[in-house]
C-alpha atoms as a PDB file:
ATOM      1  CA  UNK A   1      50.588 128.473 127.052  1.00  0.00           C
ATOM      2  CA  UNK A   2      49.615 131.377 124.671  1.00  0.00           C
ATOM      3  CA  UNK A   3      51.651 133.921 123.208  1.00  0.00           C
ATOM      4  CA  UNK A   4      51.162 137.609 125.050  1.00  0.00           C
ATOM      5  CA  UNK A   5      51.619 139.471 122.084  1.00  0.00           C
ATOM      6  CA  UNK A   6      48.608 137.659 120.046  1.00  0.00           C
ATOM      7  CA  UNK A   7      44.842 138.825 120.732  1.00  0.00           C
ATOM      8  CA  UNK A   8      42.943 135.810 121.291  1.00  0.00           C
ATOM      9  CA  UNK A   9      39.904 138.077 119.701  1.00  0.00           C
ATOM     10  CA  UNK A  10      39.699 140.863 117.981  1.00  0.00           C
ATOM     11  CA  UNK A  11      36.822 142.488 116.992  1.00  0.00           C
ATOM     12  CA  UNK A  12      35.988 144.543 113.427  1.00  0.00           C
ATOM     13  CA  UNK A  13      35.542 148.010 115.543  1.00  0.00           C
ATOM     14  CA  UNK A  14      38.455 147.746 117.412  1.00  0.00           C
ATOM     15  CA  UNK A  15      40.895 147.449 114.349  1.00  0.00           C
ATOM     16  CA  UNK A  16      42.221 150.300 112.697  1.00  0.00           C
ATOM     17  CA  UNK A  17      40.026 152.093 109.727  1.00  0.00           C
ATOM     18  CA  UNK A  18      42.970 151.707 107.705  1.00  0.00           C
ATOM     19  CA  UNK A  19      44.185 148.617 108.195  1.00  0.00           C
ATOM     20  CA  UNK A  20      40.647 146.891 107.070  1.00  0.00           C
ATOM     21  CA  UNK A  21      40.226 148.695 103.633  1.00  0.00           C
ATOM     22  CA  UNK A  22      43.006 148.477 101.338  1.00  0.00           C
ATOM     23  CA  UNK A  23      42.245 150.547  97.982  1.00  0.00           C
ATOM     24  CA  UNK A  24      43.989 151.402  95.098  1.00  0.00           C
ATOM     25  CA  UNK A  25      45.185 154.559  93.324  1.00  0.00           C
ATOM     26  CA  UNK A  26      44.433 153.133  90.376  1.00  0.00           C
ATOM     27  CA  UNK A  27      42.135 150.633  88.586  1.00  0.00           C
ATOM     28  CA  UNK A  28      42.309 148.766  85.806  1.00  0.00           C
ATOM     29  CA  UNK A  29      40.100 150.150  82.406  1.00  0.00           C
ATOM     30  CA  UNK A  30      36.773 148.086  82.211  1.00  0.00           C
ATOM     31  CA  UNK A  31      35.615 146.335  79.168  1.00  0.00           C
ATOM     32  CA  UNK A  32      32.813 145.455  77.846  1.00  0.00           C
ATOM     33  CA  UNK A  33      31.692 142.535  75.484  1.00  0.00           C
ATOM     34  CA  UNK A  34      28.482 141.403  74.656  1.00  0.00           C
ATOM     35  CA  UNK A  35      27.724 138.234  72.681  1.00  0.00           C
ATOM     36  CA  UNK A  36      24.803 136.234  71.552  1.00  0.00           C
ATOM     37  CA  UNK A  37      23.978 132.478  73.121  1.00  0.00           C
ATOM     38  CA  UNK A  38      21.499 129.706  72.621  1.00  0.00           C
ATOM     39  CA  UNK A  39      21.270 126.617  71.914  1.00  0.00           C
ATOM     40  CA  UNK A  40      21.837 126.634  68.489  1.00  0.00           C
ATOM     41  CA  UNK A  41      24.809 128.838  68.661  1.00  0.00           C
ATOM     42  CA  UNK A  42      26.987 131.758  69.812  1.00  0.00           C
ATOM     43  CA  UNK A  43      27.434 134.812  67.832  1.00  0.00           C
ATOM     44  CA  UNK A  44      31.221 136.209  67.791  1.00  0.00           C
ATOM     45  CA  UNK A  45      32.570 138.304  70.549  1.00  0.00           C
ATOM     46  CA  UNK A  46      31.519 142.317  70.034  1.00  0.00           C
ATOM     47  CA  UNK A  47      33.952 144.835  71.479  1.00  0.00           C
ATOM     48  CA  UNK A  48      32.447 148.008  72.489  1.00  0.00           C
ATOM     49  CA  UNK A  49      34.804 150.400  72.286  1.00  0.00           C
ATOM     50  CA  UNK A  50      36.466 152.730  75.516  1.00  0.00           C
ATOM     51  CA  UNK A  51      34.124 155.405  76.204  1.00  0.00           C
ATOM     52  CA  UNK A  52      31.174 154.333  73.975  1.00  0.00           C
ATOM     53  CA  UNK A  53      27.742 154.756  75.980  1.00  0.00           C
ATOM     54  CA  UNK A  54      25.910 151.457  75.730  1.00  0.00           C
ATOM     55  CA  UNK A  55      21.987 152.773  75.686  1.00  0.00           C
ATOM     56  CA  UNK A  56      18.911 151.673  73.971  1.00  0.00           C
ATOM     57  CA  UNK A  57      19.972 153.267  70.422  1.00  0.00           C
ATOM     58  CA  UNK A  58      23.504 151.843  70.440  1.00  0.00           C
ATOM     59  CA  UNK A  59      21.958 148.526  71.432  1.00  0.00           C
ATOM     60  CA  UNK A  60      19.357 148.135  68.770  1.00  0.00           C
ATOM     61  CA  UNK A  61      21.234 150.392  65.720  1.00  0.00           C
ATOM     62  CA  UNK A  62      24.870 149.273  66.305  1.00  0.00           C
ATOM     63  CA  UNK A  63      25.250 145.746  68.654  1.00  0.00           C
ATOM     64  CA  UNK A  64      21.764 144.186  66.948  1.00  0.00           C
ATOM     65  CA  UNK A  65      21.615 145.145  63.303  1.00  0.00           C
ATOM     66  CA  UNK A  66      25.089 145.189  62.692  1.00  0.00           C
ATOM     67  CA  UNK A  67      26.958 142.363  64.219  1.00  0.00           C
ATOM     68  CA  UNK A  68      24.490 139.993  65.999  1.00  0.00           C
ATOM     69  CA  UNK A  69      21.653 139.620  64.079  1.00  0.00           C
ATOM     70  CA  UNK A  70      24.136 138.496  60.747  1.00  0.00           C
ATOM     71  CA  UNK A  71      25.202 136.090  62.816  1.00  0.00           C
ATOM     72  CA  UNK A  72      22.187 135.352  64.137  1.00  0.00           C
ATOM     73  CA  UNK A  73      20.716 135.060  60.719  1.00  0.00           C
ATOM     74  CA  UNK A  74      23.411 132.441  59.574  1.00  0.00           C
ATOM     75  CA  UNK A  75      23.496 130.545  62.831  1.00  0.00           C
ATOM     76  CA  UNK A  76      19.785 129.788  61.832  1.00  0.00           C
ATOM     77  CA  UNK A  77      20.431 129.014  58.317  1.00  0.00           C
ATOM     78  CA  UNK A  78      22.450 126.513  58.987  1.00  0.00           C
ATOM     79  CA  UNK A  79      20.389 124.905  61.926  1.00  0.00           C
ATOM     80  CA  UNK A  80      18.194 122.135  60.973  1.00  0.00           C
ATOM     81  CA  UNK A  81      16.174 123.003  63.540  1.00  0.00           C
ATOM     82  CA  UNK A  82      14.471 125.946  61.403  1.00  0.00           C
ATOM     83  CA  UNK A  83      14.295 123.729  58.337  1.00  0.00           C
ATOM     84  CA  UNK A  84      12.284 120.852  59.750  1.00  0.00           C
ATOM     85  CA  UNK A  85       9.040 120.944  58.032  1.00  0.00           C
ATOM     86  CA  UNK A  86       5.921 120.697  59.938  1.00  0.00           C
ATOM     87  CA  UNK A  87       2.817 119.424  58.576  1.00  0.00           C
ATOM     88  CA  UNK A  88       0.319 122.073  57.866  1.00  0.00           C
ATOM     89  CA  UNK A  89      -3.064 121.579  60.002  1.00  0.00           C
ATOM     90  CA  UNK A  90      -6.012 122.707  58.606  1.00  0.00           C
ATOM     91  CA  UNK A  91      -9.315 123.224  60.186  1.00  0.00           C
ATOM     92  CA  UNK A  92     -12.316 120.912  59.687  1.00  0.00           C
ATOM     93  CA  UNK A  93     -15.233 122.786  58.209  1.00  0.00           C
ATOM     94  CA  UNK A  94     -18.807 121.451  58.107  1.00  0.00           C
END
């Protein structure tokens, strides 16, 4: 026995536009972060600010040279992996 008042099936384009997209007024304000991983390290978290327009420039002048590649820099100072040495081959000549 089924209840009269529940569709056994419904399909999408019979349904009301309405009731299948629900939408907000308003959304929430995006953020953006950027960081730095391998698998020697992480750099820290970078913030770019609300409204800032993340292009090429900002990229290379403010995200690179000014917060990851100090970190960068120290995160491979402090690796051994960088300060193994390898042994120097050198060519036989005849």
């Amino acid at each position: 026995m089924t209840d009269c008042n529940v569709p056994a099936a419904v399909r999408k384009k019979d349904v009301a536009a309405k009731r299948l997209l629900h939408t907000r007024s308003t959304f929430s304000q995006s953020l953006v972060v950027s960081v730095g991983v391998s698998k020697l390290g992480r750099t820290g978290l970078i913030f770019v600010k609300p409204g800032v327009k993340v292009n090429g420039v900002y990229y290379r002048d403010v995200l690179l040279l000014q917060h990851m590649l100090p970190d960068i820099r120290h995160i491979a100072a402090s690796s051994s992996y960088f300060s193994r040495t390898v042994p120097r081959r050198t060519a036989l000549v005849r």
